[in-house]
N, C-alpha and C. Protein backbone atom coordinates (compact mmCIF):
# COMPACT_ATOMS: atom_id res chain seq x y z
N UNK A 1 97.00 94.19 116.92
CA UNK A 1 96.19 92.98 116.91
C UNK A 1 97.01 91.85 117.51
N UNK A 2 96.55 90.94 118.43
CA UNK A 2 97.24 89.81 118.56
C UNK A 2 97.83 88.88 118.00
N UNK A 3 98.59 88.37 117.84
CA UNK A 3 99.54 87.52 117.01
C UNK A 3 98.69 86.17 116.44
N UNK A 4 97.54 85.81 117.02
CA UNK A 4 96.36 84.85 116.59
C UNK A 4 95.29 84.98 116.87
N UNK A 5 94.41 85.35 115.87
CA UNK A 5 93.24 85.69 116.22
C UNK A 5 92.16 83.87 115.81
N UNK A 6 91.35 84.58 116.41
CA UNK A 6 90.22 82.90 116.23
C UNK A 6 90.13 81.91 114.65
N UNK A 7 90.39 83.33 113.93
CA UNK A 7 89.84 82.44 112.48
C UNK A 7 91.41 82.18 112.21
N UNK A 8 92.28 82.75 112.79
CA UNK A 8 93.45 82.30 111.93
C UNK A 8 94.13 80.23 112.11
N UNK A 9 92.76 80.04 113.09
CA UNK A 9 93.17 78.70 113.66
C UNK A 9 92.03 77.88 113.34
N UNK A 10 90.96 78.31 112.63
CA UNK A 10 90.00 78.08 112.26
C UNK A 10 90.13 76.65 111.53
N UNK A 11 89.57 75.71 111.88
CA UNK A 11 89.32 74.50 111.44
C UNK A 11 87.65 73.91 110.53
N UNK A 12 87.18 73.89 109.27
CA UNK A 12 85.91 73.32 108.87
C UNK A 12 85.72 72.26 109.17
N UNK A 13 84.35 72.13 109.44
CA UNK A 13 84.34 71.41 110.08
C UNK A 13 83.54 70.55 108.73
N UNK A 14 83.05 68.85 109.24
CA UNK A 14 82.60 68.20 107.90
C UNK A 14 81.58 68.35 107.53
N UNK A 15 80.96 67.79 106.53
CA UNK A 15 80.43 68.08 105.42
C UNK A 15 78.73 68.44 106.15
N UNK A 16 78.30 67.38 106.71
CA UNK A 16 77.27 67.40 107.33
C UNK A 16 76.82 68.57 108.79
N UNK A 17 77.90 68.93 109.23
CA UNK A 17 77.99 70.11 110.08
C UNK A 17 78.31 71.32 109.82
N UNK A 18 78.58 71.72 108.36
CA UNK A 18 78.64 72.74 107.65
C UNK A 18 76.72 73.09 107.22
N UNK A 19 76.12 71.43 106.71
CA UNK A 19 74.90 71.99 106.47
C UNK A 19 74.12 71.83 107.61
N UNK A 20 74.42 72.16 109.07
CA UNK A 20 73.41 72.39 109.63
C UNK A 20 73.66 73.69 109.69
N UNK A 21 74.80 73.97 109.70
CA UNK A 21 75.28 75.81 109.80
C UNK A 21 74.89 76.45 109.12
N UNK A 22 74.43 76.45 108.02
CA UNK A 22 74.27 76.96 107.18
C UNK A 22 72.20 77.06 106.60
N UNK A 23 72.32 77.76 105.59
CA UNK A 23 70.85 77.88 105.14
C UNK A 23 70.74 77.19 103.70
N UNK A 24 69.77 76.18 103.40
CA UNK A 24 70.79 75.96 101.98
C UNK A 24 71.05 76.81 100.95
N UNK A 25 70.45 77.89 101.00
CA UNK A 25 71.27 79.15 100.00
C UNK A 25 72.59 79.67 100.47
N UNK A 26 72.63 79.63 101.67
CA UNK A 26 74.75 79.63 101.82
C UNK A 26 75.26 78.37 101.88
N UNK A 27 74.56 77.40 101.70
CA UNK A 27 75.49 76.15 101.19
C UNK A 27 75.48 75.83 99.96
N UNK A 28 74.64 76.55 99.20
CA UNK A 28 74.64 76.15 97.63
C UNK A 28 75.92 77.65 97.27
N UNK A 29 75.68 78.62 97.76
CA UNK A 29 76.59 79.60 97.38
C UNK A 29 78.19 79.15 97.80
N UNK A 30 78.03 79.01 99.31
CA UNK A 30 79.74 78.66 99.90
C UNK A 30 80.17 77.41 99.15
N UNK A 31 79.60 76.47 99.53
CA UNK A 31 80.50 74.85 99.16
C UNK A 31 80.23 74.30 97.57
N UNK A 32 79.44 75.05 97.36
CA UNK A 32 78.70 74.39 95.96
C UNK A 32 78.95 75.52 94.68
N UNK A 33 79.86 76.51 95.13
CA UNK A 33 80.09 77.54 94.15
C UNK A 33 79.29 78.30 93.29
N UNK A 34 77.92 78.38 93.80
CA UNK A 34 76.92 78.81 93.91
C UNK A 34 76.69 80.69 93.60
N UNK A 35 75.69 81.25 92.90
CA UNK A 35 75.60 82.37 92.88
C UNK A 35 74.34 82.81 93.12
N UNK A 36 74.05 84.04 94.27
CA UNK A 36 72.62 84.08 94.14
C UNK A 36 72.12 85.28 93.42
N UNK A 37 71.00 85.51 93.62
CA UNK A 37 70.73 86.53 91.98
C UNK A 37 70.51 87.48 92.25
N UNK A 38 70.92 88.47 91.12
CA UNK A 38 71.50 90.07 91.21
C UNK A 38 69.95 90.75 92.30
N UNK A 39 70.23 91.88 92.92
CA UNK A 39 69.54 92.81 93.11
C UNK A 39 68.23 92.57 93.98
N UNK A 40 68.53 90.72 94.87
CA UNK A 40 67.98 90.34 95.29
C UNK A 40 68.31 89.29 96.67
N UNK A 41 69.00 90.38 97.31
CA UNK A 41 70.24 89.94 98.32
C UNK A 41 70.03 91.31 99.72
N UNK A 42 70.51 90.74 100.83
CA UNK A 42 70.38 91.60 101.38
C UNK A 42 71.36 92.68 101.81
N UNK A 43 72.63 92.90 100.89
CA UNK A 43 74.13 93.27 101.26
C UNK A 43 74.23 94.54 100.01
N UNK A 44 73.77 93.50 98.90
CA UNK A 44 73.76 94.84 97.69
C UNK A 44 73.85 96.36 97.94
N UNK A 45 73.16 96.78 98.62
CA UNK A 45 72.96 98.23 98.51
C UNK A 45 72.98 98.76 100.52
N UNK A 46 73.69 98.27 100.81
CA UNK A 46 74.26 98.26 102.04
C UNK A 46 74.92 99.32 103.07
N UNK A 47 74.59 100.44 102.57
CA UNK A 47 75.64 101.33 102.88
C UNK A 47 75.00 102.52 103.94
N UNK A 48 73.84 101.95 104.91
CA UNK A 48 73.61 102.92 105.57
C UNK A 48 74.34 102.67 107.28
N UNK A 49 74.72 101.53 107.35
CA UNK A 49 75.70 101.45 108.41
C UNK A 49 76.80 101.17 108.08
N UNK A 50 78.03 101.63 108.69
CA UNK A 50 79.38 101.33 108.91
C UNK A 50 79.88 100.30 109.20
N UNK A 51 80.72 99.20 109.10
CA UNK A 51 81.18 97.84 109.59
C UNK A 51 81.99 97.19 108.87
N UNK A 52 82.09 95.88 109.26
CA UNK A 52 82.90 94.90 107.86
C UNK A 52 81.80 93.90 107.94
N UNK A 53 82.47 93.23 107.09
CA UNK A 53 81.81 92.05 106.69
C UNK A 53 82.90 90.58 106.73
N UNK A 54 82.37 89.49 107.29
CA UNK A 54 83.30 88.70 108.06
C UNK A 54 82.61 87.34 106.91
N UNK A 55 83.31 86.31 107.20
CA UNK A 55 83.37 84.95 106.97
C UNK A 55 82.24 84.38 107.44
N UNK A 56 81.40 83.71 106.92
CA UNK A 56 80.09 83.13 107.49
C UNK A 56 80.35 82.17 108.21
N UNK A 57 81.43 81.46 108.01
CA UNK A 57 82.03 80.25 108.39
C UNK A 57 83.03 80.19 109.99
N UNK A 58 84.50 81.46 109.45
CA UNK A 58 85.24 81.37 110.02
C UNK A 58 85.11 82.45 110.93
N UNK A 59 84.89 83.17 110.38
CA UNK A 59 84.53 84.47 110.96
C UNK A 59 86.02 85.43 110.50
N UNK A 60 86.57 85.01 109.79
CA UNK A 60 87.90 85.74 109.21
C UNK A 60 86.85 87.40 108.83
N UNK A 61 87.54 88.43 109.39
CA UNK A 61 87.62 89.93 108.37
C UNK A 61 87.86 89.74 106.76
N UNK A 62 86.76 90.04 106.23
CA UNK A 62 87.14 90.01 104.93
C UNK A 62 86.77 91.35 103.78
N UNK A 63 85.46 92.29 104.49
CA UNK A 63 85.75 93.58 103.53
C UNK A 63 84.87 94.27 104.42
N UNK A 64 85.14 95.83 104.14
CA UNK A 64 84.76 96.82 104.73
C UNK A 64 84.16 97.70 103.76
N UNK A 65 82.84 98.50 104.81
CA UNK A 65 82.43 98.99 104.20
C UNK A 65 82.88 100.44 103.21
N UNK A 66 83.83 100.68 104.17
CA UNK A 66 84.71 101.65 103.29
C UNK A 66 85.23 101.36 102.18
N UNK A 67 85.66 100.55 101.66
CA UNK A 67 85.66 100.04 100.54
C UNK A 67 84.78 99.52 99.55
N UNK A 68 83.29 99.62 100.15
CA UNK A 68 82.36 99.24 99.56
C UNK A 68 81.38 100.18 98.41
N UNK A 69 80.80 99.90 97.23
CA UNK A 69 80.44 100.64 96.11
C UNK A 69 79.26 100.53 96.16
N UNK A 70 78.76 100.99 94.91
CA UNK A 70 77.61 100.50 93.92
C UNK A 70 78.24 100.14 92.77
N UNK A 71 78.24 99.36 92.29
CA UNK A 71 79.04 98.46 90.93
C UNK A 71 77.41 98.58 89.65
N UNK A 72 76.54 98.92 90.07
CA UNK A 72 75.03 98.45 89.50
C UNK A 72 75.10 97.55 89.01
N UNK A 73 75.98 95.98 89.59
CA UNK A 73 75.28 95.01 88.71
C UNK A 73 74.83 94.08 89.97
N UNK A 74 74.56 94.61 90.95
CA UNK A 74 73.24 93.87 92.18
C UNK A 74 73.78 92.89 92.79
N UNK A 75 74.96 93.00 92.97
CA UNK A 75 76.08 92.29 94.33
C UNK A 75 76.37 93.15 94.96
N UNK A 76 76.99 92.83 96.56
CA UNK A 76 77.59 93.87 97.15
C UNK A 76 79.17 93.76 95.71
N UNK A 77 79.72 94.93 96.38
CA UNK A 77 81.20 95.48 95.37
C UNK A 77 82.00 95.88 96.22
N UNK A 78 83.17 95.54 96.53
CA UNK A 78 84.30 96.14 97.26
C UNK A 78 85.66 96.30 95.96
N UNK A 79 86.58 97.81 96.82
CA UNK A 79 87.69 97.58 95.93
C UNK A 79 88.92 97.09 95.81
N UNK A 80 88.75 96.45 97.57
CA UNK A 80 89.88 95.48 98.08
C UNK A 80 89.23 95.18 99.38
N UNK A 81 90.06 93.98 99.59
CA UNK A 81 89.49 92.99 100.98
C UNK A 81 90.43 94.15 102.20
N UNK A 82 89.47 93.44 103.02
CA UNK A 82 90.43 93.79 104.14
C UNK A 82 91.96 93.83 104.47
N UNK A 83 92.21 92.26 104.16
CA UNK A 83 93.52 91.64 104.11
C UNK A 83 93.86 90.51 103.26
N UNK A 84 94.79 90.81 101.81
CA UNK A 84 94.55 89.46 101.18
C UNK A 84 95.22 88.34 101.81
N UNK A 85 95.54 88.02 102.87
CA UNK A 85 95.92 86.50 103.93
C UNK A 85 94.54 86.28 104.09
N UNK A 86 92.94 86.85 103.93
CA UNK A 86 92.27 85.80 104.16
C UNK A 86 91.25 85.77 102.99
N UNK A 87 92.22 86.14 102.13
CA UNK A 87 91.29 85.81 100.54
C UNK A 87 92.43 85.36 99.77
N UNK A 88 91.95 83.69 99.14
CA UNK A 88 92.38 83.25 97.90
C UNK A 88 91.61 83.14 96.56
N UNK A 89 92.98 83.62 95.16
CA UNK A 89 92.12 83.53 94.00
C UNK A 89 92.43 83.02 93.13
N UNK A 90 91.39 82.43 92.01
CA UNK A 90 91.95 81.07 91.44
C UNK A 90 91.57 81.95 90.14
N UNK A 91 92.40 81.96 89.22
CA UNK A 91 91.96 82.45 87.91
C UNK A 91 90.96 81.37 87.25
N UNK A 92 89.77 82.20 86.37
CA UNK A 92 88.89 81.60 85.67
C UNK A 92 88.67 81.98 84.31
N UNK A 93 88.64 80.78 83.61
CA UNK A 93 88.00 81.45 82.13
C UNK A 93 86.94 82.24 81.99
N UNK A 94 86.90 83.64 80.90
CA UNK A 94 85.32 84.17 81.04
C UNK A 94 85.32 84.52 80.27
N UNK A 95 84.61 85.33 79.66
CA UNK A 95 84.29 85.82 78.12
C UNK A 95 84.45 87.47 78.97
N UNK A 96 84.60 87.72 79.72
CA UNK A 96 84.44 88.73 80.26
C UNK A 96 86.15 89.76 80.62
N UNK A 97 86.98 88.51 80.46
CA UNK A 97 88.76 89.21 80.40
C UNK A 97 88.69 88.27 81.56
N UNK A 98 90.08 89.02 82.38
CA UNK A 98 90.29 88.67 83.33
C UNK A 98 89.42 88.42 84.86
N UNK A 99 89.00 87.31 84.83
CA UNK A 99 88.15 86.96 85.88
C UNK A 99 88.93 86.22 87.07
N UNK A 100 89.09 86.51 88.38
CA UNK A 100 89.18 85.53 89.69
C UNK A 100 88.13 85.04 90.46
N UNK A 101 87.67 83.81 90.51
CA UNK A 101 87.60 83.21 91.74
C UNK A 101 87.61 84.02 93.29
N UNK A 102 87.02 84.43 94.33
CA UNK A 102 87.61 84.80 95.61
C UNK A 102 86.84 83.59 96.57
N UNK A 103 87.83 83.32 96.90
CA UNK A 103 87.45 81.92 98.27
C UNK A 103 87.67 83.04 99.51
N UNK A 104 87.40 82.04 100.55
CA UNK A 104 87.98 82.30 102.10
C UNK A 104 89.37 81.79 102.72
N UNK A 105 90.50 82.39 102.12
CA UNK A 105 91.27 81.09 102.59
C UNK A 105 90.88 80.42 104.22
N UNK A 106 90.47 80.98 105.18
CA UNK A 106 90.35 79.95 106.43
C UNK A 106 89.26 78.73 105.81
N UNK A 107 88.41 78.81 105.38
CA UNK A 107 87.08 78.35 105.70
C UNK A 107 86.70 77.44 103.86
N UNK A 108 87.99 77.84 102.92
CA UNK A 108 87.54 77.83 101.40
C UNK A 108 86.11 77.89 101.00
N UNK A 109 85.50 78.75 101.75
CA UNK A 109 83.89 79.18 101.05
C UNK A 109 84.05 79.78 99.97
N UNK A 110 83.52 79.35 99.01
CA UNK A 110 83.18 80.24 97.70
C UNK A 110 82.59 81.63 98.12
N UNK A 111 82.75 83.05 98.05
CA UNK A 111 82.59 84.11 97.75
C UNK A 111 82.05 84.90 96.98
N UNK A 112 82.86 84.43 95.63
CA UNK A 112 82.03 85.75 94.82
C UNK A 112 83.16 85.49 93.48
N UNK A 113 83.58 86.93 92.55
CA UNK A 113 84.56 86.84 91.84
C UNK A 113 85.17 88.08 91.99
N UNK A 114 86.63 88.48 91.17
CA UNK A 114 87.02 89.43 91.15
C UNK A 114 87.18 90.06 89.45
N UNK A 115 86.89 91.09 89.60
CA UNK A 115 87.26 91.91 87.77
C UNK A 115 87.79 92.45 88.15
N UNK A 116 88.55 92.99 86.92
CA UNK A 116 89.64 94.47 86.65
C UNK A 116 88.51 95.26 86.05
N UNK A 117 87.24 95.12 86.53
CA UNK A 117 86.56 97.19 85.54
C UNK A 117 86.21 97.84 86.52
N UNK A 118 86.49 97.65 88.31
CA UNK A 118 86.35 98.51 89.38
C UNK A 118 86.77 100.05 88.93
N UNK A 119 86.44 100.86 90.09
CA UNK A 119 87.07 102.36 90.12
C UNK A 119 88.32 102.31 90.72
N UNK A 120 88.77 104.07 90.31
CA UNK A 120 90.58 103.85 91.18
C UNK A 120 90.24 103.87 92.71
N UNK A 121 90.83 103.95 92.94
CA UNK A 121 92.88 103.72 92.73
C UNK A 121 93.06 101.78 92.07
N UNK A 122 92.04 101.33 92.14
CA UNK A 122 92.81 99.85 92.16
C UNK A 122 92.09 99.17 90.96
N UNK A 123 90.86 99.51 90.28
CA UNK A 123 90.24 99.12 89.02
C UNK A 123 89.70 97.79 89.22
N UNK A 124 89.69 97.38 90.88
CA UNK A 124 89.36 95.84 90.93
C UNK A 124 87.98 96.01 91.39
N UNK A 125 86.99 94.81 90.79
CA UNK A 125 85.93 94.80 91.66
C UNK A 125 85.52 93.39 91.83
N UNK A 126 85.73 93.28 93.53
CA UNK A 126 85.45 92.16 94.32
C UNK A 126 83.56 92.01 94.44
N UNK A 127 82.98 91.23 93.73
CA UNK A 127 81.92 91.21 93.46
C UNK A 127 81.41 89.86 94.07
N UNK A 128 80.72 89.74 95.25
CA UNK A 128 80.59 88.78 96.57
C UNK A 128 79.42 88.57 97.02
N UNK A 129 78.89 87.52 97.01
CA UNK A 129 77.50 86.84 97.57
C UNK A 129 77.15 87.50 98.92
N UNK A 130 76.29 88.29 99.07
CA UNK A 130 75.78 88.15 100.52
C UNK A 130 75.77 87.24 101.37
N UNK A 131 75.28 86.25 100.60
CA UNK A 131 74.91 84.72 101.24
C UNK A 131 76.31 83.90 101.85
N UNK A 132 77.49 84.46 101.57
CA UNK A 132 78.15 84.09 102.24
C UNK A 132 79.16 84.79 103.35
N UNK A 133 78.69 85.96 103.35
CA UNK A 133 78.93 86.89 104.56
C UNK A 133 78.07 87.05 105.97
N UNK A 134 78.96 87.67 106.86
CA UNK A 134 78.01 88.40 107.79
C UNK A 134 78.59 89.72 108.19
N UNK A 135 77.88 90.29 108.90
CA UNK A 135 77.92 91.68 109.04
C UNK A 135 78.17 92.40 110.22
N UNK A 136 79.24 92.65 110.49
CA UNK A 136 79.19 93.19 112.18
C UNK A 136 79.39 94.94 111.99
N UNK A 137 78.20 95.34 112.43
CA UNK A 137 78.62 96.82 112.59
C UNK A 137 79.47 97.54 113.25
N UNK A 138 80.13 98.54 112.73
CA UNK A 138 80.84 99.16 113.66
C UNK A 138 81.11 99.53 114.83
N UNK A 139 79.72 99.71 115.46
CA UNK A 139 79.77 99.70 116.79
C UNK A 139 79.08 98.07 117.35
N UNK A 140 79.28 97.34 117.19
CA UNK A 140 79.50 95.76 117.56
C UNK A 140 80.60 95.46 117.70
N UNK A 141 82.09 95.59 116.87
CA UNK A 141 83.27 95.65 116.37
C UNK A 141 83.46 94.97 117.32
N UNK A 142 84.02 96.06 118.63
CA UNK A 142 85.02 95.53 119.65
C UNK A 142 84.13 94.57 120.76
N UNK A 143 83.01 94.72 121.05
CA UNK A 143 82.49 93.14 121.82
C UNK A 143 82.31 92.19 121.25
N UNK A 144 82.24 91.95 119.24
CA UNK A 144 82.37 90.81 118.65
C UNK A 144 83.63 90.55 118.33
N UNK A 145 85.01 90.82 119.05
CA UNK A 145 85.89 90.37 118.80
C UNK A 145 87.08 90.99 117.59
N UNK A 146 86.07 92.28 117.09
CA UNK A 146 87.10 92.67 115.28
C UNK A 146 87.56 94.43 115.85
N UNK A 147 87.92 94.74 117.38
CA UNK A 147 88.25 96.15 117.57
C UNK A 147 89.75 96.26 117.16
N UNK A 148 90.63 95.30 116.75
CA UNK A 148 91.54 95.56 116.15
C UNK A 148 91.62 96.51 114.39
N UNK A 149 89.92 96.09 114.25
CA UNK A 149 89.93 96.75 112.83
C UNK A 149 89.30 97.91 112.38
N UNK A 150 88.70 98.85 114.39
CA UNK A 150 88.39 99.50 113.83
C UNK A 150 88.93 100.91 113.51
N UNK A 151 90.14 100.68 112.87
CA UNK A 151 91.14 101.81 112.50
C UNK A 151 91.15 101.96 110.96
N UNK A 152 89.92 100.98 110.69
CA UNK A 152 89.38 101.09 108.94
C UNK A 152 88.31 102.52 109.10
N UNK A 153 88.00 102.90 110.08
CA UNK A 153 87.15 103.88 110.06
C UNK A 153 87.49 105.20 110.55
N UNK A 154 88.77 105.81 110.65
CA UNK A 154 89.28 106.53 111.08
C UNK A 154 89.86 107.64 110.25
């Protein structure tokens, strides 16, 4: 991969040009920490094409479908990001144990959260808004710019 890719230089832009970018259900989800509701998303149950799933914002790589589940609680579910350089996590109180926060670090869009009751090898489950993803299929990869990653499918 090249030593800088687009999102790694990625700048947000302000407040008012985020909401034209956006739909206000990915601006209530990204900037407003927002959640949208279970089993009624279009990413949840996702698994008849191959790809990742990128930054709505930045366009940073952030999870693949190979890593992707059924969790049954009606989010998409991954069991690790792509790369944690473009995910930050902020611990949160929950009644639930150990809960994270997952942002974007390029873009700090709110995401989703992370638990420890995933499957192995890693017991984590990255549990993430549709609404703040997008989706490039596998065979899109290398004319949208992400053929460095497609050695996730190999």
């Amino acid at each position: 991969m090249a030593d800088s890719a687009p999102w790694d230089s990625y700048k947000k832009p302000d407040d008012a040009e985020v909401r034209k970018l956006l739909t206000p259900l990915q601006y209530k989800i990204t900037q407003k920490d927002g959640t949208e509701s279970p089993f009624d998303n279009p990413y949840f149950k996702f698994y008849t094409k191959q790809g990742i799933y990128v930054d709505l914002l930045s366009g940073a790589p952030l999870f693949s479908t190979t890593t992707q589940y059924d969790s049954g609680f009606g989010w998409p579910a991954f069991t690790e990001p792509i790369d944690m350089k473009y995910i930050t996590l902020r611990k949160k109180f929950s009644f639930f144990g150990e809960v994270f926060e997952v942002r974007s670090k390029t873009s700090d869009s709110h995401l989703g959260d992370r638990f420890t009751d995933g499957p192995l090898p890693t017991r984590l489950r990255y549990c993430i808004n549709s609404a703040a993803l997008r989706f490039i299929s596998k065979d899109d990869m290398e004319k949208e710019g992400y053929g460095a990653f497609l050695y996730l499918f190999k």
